[in-house]
N, C-alpha and C. Protein backbone atom coordinates (compact mmCIF):
# COMPACT_ATOMS: atom_id res chain seq x y z
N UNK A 1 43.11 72.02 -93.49
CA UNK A 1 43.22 71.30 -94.72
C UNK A 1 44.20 71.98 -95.67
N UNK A 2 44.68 73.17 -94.95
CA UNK A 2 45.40 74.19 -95.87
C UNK A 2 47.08 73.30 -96.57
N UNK A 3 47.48 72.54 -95.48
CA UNK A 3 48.66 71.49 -95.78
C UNK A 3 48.76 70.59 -96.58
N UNK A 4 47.44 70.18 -97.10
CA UNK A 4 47.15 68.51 -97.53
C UNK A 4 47.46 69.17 -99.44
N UNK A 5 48.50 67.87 -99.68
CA UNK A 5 48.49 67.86 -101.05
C UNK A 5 47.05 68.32 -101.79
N UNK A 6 46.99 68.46 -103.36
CA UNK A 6 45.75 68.80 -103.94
C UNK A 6 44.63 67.22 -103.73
N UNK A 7 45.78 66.44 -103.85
CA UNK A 7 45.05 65.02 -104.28
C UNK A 7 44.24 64.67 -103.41
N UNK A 8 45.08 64.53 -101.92
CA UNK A 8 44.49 64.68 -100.51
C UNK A 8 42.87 65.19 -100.21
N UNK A 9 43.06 66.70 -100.71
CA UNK A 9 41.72 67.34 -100.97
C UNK A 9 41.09 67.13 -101.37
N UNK A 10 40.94 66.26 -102.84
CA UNK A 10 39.88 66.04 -103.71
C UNK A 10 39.51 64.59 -103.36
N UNK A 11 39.83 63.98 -102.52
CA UNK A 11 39.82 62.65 -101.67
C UNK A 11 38.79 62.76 -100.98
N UNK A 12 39.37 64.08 -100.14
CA UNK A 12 38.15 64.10 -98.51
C UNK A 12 37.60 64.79 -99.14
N UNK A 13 36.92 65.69 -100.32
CA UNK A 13 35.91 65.89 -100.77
C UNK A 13 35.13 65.03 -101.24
N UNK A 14 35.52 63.80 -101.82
CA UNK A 14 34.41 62.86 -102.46
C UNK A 14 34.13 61.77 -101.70
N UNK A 15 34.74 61.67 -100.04
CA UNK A 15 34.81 61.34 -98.70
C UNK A 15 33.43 62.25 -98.28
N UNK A 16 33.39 63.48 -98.39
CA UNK A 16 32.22 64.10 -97.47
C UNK A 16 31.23 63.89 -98.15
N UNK A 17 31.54 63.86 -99.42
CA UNK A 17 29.92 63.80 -100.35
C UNK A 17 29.38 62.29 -100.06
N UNK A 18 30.04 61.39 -100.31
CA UNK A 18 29.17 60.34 -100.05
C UNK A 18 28.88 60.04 -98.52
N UNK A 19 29.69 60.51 -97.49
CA UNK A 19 29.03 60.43 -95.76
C UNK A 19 27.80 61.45 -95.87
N UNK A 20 27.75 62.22 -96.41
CA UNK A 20 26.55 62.96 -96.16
C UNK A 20 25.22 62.35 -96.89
N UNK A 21 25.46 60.91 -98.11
CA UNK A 21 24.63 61.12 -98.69
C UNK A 21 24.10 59.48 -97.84
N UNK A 22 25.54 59.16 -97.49
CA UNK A 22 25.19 57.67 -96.88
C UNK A 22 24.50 57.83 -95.58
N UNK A 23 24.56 58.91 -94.42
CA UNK A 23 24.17 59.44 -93.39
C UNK A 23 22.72 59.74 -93.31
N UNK A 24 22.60 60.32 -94.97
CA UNK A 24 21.24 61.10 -94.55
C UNK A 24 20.36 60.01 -94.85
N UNK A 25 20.56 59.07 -96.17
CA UNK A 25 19.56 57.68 -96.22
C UNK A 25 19.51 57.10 -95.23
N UNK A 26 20.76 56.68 -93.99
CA UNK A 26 20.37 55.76 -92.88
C UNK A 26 19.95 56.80 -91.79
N UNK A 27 19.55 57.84 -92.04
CA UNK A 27 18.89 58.08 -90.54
C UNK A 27 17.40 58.53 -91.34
N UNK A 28 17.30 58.38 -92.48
CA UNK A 28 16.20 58.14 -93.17
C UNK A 28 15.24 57.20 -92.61
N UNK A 29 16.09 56.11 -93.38
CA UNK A 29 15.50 54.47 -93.12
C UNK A 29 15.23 54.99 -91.45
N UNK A 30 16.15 54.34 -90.45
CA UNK A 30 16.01 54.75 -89.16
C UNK A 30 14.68 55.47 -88.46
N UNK A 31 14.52 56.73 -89.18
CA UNK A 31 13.44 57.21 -88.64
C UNK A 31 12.17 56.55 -89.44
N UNK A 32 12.69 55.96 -90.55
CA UNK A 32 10.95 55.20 -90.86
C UNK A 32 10.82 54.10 -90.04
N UNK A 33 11.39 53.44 -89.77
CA UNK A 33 11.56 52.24 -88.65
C UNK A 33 10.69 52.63 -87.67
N UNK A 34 10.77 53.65 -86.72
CA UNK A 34 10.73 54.22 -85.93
C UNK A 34 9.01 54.88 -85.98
N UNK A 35 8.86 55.47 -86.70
CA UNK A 35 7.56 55.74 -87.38
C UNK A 35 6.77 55.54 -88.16
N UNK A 36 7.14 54.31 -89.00
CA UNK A 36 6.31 53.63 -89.39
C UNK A 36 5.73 54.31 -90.68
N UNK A 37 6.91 55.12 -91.56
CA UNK A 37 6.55 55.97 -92.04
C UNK A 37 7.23 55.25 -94.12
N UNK A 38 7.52 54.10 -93.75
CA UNK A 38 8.08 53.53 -94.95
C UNK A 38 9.24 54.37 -96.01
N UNK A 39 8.79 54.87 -97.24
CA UNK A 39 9.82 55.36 -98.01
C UNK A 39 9.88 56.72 -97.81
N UNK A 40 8.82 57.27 -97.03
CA UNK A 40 8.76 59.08 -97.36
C UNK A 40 10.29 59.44 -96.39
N UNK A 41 10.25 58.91 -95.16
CA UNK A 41 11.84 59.62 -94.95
C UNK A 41 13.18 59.33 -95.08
N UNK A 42 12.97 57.90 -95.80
CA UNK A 42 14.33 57.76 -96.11
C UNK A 42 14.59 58.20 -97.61
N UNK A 43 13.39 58.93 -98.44
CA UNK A 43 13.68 59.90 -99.42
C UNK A 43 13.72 61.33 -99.24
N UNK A 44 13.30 61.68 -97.82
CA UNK A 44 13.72 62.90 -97.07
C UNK A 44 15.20 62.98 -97.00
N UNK A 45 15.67 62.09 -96.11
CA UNK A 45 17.09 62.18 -95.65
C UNK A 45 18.20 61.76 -96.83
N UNK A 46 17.57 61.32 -98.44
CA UNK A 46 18.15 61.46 -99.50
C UNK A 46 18.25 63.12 -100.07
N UNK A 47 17.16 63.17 -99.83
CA UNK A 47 17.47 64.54 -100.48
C UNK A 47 18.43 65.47 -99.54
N UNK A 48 18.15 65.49 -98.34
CA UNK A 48 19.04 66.27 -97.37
C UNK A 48 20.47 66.11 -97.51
N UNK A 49 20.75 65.05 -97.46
CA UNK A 49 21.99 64.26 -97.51
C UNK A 49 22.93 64.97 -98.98
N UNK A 50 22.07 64.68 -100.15
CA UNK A 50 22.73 65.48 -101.76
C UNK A 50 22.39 66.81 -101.23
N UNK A 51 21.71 67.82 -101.22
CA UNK A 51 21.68 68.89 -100.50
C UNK A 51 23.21 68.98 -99.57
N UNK A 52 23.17 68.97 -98.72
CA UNK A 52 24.52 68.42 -97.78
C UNK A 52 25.47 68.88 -98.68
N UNK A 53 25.57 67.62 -99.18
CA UNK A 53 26.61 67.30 -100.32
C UNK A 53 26.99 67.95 -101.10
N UNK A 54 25.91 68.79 -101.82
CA UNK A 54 25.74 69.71 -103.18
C UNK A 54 26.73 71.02 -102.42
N UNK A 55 26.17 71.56 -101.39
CA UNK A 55 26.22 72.24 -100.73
C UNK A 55 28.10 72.71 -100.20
N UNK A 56 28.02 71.63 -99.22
CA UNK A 56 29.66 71.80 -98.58
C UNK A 56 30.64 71.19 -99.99
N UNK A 57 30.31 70.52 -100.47
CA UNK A 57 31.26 69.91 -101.50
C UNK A 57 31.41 70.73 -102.33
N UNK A 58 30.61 71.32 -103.45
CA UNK A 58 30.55 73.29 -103.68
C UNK A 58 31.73 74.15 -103.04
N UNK A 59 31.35 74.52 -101.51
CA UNK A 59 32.53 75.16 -100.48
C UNK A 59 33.98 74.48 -100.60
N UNK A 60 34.26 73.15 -100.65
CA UNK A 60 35.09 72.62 -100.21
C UNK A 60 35.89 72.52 -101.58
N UNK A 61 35.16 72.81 -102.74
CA UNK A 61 35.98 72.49 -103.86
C UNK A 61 36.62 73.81 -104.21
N UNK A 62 35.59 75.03 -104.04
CA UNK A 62 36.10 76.41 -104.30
C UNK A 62 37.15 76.49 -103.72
N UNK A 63 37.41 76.29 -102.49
CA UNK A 63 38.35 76.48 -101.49
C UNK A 63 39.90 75.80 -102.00
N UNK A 64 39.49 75.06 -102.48
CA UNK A 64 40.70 73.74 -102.95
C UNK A 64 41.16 74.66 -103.82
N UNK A 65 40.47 74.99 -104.79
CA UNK A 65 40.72 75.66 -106.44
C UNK A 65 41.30 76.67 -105.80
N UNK A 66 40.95 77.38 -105.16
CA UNK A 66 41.39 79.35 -104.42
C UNK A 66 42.87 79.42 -104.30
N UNK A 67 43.05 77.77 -103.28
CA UNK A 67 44.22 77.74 -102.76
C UNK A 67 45.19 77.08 -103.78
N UNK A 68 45.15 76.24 -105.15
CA UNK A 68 45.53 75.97 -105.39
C UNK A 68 45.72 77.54 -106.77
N UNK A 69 45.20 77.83 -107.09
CA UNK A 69 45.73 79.44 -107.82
C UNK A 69 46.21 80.41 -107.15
N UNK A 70 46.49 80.43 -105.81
CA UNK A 70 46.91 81.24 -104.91
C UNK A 70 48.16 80.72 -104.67
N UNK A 71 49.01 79.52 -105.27
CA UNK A 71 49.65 78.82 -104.71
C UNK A 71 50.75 79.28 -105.93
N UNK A 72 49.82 78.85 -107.11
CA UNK A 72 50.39 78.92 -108.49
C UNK A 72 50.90 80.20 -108.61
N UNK A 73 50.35 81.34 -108.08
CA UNK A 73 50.52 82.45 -108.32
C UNK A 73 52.19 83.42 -107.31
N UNK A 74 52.05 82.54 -106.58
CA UNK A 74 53.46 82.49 -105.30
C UNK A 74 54.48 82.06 -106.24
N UNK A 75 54.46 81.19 -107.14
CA UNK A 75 55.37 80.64 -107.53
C UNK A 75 55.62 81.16 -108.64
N UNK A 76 55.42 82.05 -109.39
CA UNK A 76 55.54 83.06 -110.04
C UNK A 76 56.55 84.21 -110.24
């Protein structure tokens, strides 16, 4: 990801946050289907999912910022 414009980056970051949050509700739902278990896991796999999200999107933004003051600082 080290190549990709800044814009690029902050794209597929708000790209991962919502697959993780859209992922974790449908295998939520999915497993209540499955078990007969109604809202409790597709508010499981909500929370997992923002977790997820909170999580790598956190990593993925530091990383962006690092490289983009590391960049600024070359050009100096």
């Amino acid at each position: 990801m080290d190549g990709l414009p800044p814009t690029a980056r902050l794209i597929g970051i708000g790209w991962y946050v919502a697959a993780c949050i859209v992922f974790g509700v449908i295998g939520g739902v999915e497993l209540d289907k499955a078990f007969g278990l109604k809202p409790i896991l597709t508010m499981v796999g909500l929370a997992v999912g923002m977790a997820l999200a909170f999580w790598g999107g956190y990593r993925l933004l530091i990383d962006t910022l690092g490289s983009l003051s590391s960049n600024r600082k070359k050009e100096k």
